[in-house]
N, C-alpha and C. Protein backbone atom coordinates (compact mmCIF):
# COMPACT_ATOMS: atom_id res chain seq x y z
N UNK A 1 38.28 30.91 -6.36
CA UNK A 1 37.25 31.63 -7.08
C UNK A 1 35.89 31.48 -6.41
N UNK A 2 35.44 30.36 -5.93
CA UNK A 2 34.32 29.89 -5.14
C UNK A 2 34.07 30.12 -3.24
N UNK A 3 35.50 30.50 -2.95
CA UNK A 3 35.29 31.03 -1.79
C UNK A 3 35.23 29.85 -0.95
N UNK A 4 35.94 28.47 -0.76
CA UNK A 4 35.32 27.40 -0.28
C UNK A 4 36.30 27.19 0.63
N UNK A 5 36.06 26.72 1.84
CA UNK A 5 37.12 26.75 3.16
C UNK A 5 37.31 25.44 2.75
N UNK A 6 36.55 24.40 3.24
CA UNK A 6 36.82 22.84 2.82
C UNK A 6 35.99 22.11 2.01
N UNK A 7 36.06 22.47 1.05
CA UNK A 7 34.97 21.74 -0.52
C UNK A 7 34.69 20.17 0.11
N UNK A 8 34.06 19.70 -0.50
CA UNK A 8 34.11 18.04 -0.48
C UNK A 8 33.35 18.59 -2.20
N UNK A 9 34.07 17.52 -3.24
CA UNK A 9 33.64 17.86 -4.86
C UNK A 9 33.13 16.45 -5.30
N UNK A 10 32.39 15.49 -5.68
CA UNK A 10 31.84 14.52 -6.17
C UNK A 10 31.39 14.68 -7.66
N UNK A 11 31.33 13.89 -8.29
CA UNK A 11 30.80 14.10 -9.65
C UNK A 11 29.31 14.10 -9.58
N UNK A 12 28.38 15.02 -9.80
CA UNK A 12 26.71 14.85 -9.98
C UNK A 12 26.49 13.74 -10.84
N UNK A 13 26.40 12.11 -10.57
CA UNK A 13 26.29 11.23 -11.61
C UNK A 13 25.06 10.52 -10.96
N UNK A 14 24.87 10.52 -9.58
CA UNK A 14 23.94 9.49 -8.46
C UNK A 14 25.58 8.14 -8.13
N UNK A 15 26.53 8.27 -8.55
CA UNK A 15 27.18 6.93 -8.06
C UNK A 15 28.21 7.58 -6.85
N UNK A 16 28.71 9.02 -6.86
CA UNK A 16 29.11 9.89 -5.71
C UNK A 16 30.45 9.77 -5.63
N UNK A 17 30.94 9.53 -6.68
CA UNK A 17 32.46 9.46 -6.80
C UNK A 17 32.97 10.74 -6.45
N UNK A 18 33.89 10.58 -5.30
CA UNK A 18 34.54 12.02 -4.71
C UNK A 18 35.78 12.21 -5.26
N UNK A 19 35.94 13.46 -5.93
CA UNK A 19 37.31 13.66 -6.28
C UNK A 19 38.12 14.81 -5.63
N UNK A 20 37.60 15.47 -4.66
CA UNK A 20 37.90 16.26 -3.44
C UNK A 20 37.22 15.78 -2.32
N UNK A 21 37.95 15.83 -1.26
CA UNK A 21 37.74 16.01 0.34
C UNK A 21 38.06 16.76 1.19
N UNK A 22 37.13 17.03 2.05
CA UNK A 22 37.53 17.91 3.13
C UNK A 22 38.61 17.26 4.44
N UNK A 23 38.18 15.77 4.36
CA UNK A 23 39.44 14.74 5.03
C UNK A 23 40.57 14.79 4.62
N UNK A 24 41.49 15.21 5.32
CA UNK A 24 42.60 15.61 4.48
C UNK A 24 43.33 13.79 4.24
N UNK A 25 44.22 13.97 2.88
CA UNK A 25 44.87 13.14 2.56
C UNK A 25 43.59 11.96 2.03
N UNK A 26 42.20 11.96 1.96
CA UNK A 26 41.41 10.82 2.02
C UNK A 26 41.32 11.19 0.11
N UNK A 27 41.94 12.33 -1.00
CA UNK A 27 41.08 12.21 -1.96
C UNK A 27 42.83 12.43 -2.89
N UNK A 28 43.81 12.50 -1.87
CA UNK A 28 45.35 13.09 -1.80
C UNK A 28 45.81 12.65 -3.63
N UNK A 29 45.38 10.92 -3.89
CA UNK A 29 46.04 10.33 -5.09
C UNK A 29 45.01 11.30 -6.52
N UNK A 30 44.38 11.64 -6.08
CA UNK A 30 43.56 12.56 -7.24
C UNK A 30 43.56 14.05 -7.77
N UNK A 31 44.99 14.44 -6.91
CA UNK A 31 45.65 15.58 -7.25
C UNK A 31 46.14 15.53 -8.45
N UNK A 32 46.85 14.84 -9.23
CA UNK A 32 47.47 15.11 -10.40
C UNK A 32 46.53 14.14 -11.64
N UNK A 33 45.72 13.69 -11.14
CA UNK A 33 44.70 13.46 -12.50
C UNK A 33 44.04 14.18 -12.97
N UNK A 34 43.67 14.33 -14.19
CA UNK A 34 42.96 15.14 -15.14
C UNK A 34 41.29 14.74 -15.17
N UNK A 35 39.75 15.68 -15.48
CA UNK A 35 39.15 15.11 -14.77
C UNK A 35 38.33 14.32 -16.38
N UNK A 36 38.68 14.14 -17.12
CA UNK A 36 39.17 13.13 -18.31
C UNK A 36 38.85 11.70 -17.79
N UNK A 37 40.52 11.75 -16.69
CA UNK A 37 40.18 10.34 -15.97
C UNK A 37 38.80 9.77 -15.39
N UNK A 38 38.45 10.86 -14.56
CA UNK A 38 37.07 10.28 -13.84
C UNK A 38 36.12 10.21 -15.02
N UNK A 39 36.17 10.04 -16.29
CA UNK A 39 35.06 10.13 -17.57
C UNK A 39 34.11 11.43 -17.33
N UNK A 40 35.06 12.44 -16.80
CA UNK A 40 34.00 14.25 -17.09
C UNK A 40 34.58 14.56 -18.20
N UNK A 41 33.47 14.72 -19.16
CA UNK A 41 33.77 15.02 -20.43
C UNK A 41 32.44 16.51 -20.43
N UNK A 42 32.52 17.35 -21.61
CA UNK A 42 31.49 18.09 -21.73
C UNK A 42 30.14 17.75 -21.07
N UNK A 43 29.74 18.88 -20.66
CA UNK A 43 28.13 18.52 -20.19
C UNK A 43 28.24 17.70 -18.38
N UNK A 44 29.20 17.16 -18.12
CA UNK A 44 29.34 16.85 -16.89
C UNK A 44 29.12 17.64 -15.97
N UNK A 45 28.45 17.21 -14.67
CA UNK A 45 28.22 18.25 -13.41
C UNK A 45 28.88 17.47 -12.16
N UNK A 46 29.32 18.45 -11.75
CA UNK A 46 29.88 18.66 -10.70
C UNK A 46 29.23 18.95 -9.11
N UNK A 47 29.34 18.79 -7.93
CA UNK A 47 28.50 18.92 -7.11
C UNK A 47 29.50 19.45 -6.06
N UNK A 48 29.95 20.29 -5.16
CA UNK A 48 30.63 21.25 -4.56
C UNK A 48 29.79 21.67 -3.04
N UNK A 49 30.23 20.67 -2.05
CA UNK A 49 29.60 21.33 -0.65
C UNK A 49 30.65 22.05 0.33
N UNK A 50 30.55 22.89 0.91
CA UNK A 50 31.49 23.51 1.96
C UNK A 50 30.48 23.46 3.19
N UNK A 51 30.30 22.33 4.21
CA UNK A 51 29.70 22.23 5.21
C UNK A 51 29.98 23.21 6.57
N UNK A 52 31.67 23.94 6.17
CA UNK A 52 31.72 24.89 7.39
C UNK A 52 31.15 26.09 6.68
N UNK A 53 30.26 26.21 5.88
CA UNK A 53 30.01 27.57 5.54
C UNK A 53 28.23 27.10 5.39
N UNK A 54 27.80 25.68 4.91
CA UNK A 54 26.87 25.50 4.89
C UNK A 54 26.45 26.11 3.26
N UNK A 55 27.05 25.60 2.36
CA UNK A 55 27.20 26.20 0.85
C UNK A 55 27.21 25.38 0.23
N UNK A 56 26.50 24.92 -0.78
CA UNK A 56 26.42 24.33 -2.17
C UNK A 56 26.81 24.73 -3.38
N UNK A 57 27.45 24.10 -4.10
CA UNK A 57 27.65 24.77 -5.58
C UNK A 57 27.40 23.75 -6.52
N UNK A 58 26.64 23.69 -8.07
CA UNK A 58 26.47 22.81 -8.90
C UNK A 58 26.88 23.72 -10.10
N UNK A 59 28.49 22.62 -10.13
CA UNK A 59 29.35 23.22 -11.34
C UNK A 59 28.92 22.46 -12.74
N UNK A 60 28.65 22.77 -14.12
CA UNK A 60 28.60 22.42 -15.21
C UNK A 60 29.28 22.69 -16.18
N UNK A 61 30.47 21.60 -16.33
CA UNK A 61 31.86 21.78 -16.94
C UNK A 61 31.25 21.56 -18.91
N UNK A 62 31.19 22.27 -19.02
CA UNK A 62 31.85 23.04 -20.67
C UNK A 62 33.14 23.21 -21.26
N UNK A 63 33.56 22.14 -22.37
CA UNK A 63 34.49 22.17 -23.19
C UNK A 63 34.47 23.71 -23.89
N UNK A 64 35.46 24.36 -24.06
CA UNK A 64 35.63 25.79 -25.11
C UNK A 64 37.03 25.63 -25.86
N UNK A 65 36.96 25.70 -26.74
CA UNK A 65 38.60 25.61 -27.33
C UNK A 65 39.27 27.47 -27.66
N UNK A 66 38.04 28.62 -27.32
CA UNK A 66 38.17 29.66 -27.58
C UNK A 66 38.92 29.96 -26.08
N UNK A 67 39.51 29.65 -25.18
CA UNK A 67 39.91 29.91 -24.24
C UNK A 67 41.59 30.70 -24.49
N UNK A 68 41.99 31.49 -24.00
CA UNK A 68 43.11 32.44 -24.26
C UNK A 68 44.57 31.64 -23.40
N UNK A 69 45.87 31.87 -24.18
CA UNK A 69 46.73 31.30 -24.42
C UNK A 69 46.96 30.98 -23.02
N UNK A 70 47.37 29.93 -22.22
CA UNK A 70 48.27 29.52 -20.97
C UNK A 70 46.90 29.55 -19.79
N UNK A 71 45.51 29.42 -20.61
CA UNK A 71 44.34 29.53 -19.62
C UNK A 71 43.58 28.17 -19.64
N UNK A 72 43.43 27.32 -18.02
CA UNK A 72 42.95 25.89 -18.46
C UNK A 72 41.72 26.07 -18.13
N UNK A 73 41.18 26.99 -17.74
CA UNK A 73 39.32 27.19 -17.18
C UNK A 73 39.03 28.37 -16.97
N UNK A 74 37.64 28.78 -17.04
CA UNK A 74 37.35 30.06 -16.63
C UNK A 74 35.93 29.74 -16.20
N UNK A 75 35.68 30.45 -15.18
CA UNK A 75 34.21 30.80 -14.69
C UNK A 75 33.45 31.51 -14.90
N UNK A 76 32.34 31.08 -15.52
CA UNK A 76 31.46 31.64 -16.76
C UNK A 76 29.94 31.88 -15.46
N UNK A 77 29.15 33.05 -15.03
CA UNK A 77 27.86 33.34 -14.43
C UNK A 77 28.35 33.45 -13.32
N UNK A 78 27.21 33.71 -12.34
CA UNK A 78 27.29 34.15 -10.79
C UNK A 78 27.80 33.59 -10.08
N UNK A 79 29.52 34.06 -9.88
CA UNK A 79 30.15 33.49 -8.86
C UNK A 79 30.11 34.35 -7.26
N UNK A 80 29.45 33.72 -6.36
CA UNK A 80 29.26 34.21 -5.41
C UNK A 80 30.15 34.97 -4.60
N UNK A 81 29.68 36.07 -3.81
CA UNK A 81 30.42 36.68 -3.57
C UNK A 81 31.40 36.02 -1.83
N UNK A 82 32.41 36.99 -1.56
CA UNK A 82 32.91 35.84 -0.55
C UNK A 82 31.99 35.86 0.54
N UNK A 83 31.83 34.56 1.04
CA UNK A 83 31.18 34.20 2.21
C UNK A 83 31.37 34.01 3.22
N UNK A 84 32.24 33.26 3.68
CA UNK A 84 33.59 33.12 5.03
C UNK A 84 32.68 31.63 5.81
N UNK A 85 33.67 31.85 6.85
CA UNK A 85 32.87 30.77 7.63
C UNK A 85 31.45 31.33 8.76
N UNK A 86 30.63 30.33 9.17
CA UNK A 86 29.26 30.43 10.04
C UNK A 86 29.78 31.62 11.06
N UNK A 87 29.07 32.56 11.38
CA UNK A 87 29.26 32.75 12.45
C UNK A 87 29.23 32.57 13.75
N UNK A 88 29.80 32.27 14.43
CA UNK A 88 29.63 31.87 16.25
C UNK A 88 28.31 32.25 16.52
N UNK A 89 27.86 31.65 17.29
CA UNK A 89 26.49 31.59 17.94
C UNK A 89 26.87 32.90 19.07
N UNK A 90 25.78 34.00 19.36
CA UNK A 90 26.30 35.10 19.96
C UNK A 90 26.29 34.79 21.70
N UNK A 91 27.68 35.34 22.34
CA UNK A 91 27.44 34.77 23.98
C UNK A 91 26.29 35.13 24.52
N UNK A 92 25.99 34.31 25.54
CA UNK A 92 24.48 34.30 26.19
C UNK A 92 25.28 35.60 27.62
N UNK A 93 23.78 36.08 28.23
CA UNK A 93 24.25 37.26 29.09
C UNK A 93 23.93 36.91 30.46
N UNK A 94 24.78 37.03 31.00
CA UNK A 94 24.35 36.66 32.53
C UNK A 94 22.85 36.96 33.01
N UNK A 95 21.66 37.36 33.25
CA UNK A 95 20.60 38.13 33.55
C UNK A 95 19.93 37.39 34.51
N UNK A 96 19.91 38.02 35.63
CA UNK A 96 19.41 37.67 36.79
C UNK A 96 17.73 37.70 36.90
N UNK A 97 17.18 38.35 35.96
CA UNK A 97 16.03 38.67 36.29
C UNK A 97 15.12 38.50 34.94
N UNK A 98 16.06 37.28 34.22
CA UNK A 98 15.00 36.89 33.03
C UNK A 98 14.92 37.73 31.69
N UNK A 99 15.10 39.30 32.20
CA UNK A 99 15.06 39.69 30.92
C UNK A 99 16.26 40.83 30.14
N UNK A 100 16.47 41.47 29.51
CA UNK A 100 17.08 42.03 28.30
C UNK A 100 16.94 43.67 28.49
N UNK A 101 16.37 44.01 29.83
CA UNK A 101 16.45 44.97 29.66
C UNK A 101 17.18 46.06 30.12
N UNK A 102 18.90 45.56 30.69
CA UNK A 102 19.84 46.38 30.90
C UNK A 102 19.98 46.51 32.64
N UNK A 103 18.49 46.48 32.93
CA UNK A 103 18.10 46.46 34.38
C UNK A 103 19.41 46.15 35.29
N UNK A 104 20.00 46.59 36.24
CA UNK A 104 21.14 45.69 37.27
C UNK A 104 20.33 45.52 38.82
N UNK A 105 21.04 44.71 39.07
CA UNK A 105 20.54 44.80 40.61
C UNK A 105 21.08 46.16 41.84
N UNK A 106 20.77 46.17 42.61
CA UNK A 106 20.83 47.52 43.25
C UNK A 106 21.50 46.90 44.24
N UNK A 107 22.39 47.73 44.10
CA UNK A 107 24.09 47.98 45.12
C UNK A 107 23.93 48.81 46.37
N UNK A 108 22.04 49.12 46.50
CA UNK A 108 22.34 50.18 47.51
C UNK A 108 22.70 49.83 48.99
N UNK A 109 23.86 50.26 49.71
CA UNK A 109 23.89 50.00 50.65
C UNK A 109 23.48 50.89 52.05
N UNK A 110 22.39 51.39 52.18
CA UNK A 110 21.96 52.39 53.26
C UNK A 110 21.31 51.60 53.74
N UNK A 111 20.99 52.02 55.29
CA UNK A 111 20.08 51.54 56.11
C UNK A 111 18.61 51.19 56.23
N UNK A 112 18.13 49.91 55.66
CA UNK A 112 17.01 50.00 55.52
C UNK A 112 16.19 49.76 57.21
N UNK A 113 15.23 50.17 57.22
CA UNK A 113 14.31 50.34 58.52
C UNK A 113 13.32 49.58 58.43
């Protein structure tokens, strides 16, 4: 929903407890806990970086019991649109003569005098 290549997710508390990583296997045992466990209860925030995209997100988890049958969350305001990863830095151009302006060097081969 967030568009995130490799999240790293911490709880917004100041103590930085990570419950996603972008290291793989480093956050692996926190797949099947509920986030209950980590004490996110209502009103808890969430903190969401994707460093290959250079993206922040600050999630604020809200209890709803009005949520529709077989649904465990929904995303409520401006979810960004997709972003992808940085783009490559653009190739540099060969230029012999400093500048940009298409200029080539001259191939002429006639007899100069």
């Amino acid at each position: 929903k967030f568009a995130m290549v490799a999240p790293d997710v911490q709880i917004d508390d100041g103590k930085g407890t990570i419950l996603i990583s972008s290291e793989e296997g480093e956050t692996e045992a926190n797949n099947h806990r509920k986030l209950s466990d980590f004490g996110i209860r209502n009103g808890s925030r969430l903190q969401a970086d994707d460093f290959l995209q250079d993206y922040t997100l600050l999630i604020n988890v809200l209890h709803s019991e009005d949520l529709e049958k077989d649904v465990e969350f929904e995303v409520v305001g401006d979810a960004p649109e997709r972003i992808g990863p940085k783009p490559s830095e653009p190739t540099s151009k060969n230029i012999s003569n400093g500048s940009d302006d298409g200029a080539q060097p001259s191939t002429s081969t006639g007899n100069q005098q």
